[in-house]
Protein backbone atom coordinates (compact mmCIF):
# COMPACT_ATOMS: atom_id res chain seq x y z
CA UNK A 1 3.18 208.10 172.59
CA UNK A 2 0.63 206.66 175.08
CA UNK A 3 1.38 203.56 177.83
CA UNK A 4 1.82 200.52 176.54
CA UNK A 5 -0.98 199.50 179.38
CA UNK A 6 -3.68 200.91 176.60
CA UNK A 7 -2.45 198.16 174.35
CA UNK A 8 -5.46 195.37 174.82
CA UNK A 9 -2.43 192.97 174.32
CA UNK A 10 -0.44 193.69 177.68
CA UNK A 11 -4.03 191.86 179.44
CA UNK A 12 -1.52 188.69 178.01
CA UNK A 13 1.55 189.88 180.63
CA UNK A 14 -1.16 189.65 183.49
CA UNK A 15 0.80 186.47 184.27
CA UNK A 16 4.20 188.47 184.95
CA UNK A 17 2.05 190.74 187.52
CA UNK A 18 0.69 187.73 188.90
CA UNK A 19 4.58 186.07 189.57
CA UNK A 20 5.69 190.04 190.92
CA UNK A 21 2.64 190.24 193.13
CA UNK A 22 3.66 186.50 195.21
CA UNK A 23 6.98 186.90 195.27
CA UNK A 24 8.59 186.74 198.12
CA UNK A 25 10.00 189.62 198.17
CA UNK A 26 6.81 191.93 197.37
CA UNK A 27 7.43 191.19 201.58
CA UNK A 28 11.01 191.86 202.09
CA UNK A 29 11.38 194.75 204.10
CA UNK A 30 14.49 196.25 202.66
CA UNK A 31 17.68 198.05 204.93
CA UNK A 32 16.47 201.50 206.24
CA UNK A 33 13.82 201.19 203.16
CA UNK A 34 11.02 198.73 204.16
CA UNK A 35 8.66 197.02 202.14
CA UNK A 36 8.93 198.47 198.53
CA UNK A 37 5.51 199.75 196.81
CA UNK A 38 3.52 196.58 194.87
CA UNK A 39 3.95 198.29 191.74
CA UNK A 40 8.05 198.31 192.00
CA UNK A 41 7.57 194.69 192.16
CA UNK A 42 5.42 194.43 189.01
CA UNK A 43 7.07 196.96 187.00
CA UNK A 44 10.73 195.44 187.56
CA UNK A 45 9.23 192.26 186.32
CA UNK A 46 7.54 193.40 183.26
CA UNK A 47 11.19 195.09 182.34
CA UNK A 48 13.06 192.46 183.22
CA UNK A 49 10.65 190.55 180.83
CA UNK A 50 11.23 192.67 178.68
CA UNK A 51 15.13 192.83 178.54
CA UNK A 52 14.68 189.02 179.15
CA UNK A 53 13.26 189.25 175.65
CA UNK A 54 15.44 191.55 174.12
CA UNK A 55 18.83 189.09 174.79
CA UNK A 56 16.65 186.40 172.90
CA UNK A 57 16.56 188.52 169.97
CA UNK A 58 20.40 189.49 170.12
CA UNK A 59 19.47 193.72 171.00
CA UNK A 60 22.60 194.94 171.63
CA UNK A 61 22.16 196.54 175.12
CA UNK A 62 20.55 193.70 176.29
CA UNK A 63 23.48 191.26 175.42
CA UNK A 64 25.98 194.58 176.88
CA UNK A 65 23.83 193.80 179.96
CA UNK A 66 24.80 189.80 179.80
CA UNK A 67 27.87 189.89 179.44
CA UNK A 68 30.52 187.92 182.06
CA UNK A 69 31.98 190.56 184.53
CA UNK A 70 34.87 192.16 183.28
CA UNK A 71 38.11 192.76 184.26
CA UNK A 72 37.48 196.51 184.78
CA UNK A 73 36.70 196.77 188.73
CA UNK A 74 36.57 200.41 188.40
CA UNK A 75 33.78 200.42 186.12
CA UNK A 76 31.96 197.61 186.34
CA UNK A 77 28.88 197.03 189.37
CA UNK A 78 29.19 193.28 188.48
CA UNK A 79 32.87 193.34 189.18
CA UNK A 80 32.68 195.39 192.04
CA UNK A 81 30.01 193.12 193.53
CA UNK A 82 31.92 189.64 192.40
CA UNK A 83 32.66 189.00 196.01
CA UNK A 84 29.11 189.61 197.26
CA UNK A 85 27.75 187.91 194.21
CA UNK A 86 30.07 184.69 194.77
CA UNK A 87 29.02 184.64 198.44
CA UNK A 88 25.39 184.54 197.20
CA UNK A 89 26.25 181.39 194.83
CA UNK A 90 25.35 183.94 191.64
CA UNK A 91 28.07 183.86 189.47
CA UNK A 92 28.78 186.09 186.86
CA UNK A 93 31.65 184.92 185.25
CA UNK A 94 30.18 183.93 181.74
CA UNK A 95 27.73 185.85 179.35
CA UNK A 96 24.51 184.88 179.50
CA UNK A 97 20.78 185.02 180.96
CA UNK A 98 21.82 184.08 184.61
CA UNK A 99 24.22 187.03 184.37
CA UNK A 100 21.71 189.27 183.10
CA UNK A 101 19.42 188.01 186.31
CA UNK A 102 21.84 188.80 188.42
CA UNK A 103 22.37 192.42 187.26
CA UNK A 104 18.85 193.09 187.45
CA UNK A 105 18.91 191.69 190.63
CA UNK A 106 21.01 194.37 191.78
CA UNK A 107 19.52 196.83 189.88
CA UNK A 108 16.27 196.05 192.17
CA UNK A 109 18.37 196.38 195.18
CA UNK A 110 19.57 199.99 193.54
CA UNK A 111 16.34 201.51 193.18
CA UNK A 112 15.45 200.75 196.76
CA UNK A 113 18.11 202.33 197.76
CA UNK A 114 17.80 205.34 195.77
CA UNK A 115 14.53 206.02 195.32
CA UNK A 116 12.59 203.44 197.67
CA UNK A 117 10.98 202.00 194.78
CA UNK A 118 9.00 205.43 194.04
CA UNK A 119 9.46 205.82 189.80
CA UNK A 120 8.87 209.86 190.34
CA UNK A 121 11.43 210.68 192.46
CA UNK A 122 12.63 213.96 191.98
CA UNK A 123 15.97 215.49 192.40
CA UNK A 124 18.26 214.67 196.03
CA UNK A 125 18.61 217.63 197.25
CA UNK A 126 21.64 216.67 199.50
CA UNK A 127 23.89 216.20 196.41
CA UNK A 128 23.35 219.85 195.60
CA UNK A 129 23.75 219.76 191.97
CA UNK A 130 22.78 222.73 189.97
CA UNK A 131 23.86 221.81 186.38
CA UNK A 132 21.38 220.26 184.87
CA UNK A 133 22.89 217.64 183.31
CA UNK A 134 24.01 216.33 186.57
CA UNK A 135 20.62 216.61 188.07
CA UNK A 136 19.11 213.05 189.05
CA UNK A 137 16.32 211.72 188.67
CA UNK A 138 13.83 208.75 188.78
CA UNK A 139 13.71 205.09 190.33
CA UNK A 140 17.76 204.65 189.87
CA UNK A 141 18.17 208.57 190.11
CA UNK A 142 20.58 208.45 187.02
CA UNK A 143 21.61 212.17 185.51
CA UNK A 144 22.32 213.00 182.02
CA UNK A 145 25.10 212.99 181.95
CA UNK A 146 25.59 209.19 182.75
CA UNK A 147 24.89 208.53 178.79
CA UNK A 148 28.51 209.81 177.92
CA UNK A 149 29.64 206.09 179.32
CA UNK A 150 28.37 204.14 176.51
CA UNK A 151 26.60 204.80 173.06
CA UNK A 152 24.37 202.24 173.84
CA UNK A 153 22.94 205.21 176.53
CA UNK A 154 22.35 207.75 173.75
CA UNK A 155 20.48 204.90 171.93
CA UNK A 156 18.24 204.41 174.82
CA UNK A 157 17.45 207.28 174.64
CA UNK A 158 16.17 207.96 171.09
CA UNK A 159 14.68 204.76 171.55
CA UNK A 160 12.03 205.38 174.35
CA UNK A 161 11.54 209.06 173.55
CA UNK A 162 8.04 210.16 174.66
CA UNK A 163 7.40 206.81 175.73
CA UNK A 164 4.97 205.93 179.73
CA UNK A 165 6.41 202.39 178.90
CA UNK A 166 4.81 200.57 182.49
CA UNK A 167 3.81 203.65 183.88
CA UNK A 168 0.70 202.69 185.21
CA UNK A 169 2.08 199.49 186.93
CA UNK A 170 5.09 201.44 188.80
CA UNK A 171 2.09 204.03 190.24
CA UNK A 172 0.75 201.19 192.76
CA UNK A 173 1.09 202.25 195.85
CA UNK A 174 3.58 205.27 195.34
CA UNK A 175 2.68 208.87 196.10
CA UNK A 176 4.09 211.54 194.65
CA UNK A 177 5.13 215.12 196.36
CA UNK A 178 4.43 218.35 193.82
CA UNK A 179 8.57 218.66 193.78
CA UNK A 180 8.72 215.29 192.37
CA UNK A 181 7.46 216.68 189.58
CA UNK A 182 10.08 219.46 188.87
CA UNK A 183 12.56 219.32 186.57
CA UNK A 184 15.45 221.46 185.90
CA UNK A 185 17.10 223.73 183.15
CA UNK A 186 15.90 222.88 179.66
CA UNK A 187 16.31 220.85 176.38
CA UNK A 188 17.83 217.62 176.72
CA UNK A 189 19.07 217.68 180.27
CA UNK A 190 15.22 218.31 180.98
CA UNK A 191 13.54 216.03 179.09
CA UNK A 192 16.43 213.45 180.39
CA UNK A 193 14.95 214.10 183.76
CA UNK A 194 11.34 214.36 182.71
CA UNK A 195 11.30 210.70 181.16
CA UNK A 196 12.87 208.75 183.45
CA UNK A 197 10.33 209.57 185.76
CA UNK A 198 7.15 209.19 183.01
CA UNK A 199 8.67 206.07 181.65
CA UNK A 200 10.23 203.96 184.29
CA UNK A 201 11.12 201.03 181.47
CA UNK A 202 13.79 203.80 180.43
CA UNK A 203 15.16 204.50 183.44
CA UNK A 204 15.07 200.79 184.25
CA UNK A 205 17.19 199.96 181.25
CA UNK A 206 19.49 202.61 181.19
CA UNK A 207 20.17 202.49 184.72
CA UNK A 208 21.20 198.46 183.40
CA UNK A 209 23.69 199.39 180.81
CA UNK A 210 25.08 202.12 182.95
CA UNK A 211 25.75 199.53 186.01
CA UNK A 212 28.28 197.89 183.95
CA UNK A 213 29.62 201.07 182.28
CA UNK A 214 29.91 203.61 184.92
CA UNK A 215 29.55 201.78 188.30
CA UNK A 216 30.89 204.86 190.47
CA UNK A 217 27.52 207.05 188.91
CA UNK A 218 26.30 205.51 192.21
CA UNK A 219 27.39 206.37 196.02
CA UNK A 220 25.07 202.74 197.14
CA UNK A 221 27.12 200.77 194.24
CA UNK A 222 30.22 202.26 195.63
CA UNK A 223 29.54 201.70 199.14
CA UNK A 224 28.25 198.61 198.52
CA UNK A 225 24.93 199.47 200.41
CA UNK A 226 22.50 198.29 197.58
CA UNK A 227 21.41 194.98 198.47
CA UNK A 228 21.73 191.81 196.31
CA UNK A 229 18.43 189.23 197.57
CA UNK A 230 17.92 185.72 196.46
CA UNK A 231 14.33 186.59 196.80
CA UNK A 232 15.02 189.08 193.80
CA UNK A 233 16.29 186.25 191.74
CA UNK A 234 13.86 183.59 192.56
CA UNK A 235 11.05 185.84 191.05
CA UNK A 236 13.16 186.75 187.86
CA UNK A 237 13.83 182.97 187.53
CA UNK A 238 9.85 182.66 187.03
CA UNK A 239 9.23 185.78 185.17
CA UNK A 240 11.93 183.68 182.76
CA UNK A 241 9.50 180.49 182.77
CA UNK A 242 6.17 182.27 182.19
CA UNK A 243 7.59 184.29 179.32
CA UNK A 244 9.24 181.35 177.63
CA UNK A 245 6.49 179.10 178.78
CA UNK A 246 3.89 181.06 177.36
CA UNK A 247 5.36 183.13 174.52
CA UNK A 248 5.02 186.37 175.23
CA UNK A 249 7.46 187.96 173.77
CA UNK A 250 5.91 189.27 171.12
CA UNK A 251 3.49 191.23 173.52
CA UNK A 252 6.80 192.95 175.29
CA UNK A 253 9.09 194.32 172.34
């Protein structure tokens, strides 16, 4: 399956790069992180397009990712955040789109922690993992065996196999190291591995539906060190607009 950038219709989602590319924070220099690569920016905004579109239509891990914080602390990011979340006036106690916002929010916050924005990050070597299903990988450096915590994960999966989905956007302004592109053991902990870093729409999404399945699959979620930024909402609230504004939905799912 090739990018969906060789589709002649994604030239209609140049309007979602535009909103990425003068966002404020395309300038935030993040904690310990800096300034995350251009084509983070983009690329989270073409998923959360994407997703944004997906909730319209009533997909079912979409509307998992919407729903109100639960009352599962130990499992859910959302309520494990509620206190930083209330502080930042983003509430997530009912279902909906500004609840989905919000977890993408932190989910943008997650992958510059983990991976600095870079979509082919390869394996962190100071976790030491040898099993492969435990081996991480990608922007939100998920493992394997993460898709035990919800059937929606295995879905994912079969969904986006052999799919670059936004490839070409997340490779502005990263650089990849030959270990990047290494991948461990074989069959389906391998190809796990292997696709989250070609198709960063994956690893986006299942990184979503994992946040408010399996919250602790993270050390920054559990310490808290992933930052939550208004700036991050402010240009998902547009991404919202131009989308609904200009129909473009059908060019996205």
């Amino acid at each position: 399956m090739t990018s969906m950038l060789d589709n002649p219709n994604l030239s209609n989602l140049s309007v979602i790069l535009g909103v990425a590319e003068k966002a404020a924070i395309a300038d935030y220099r993040w904690r310990e992180r800096g300034r995350s690569p251009i084509g983070y920016v983009k690329g989270m905004a073409l998923v959360y397009a994407r997703v944004h579109c997906k909730f319209k239509r009533g997909e079912k891990g979409a509307v998992a990712m919407a729903r109100a914080e639960s009352t599962e602390n130990a499992t859910d990011a959302l309520t494990w955040y509620r206190d930083l979340f209330n502080e930042a006036e983003m509430s997530n106690a009912s279902s909906g789109i500004g609840t989905l916002r919000h977890l993408f929010v932190l989910l943008i916050g997650l992958g510059m922690r983990e991976s600095a924005g870079k979509y082919c990050a390869g394996r962190d070597d100071n976790a030491r993992r040898k099993n492969p299903d435990t081996v991480e990988a990608g922007l939100f450096q998920a493992s394997y065996d993460l898709r035990t915590a919800s059937p929606l994960l295995t879905s994912l999966l079969e969904r986006y196999n052999g799919s670059t989905d936004f490839l070409d956007v997340f490779k502005e302004g990263v650089r990849c190291a030959d270990v990047d592109h290494i991948n461990y053991g074989q069959g389906e902990a391998y190809n796990f591995q292997k696709l989250s870093k070609s198709c960063p729409a994956f690893a986006a999404e299942f990184a979503a539906i994992g946040l408010r399945h399996k919250r602790k699959h993270w050390g920054p979620i559990s310490n808290r060190r992933a930052e939550i930024r208004h700036e991050c909402d402010s240009m998902l609230r547009a991404v919202e607009r131009v989308v609904d504004d200009g129909d473009l939905c059908s060019f996205l799912i």
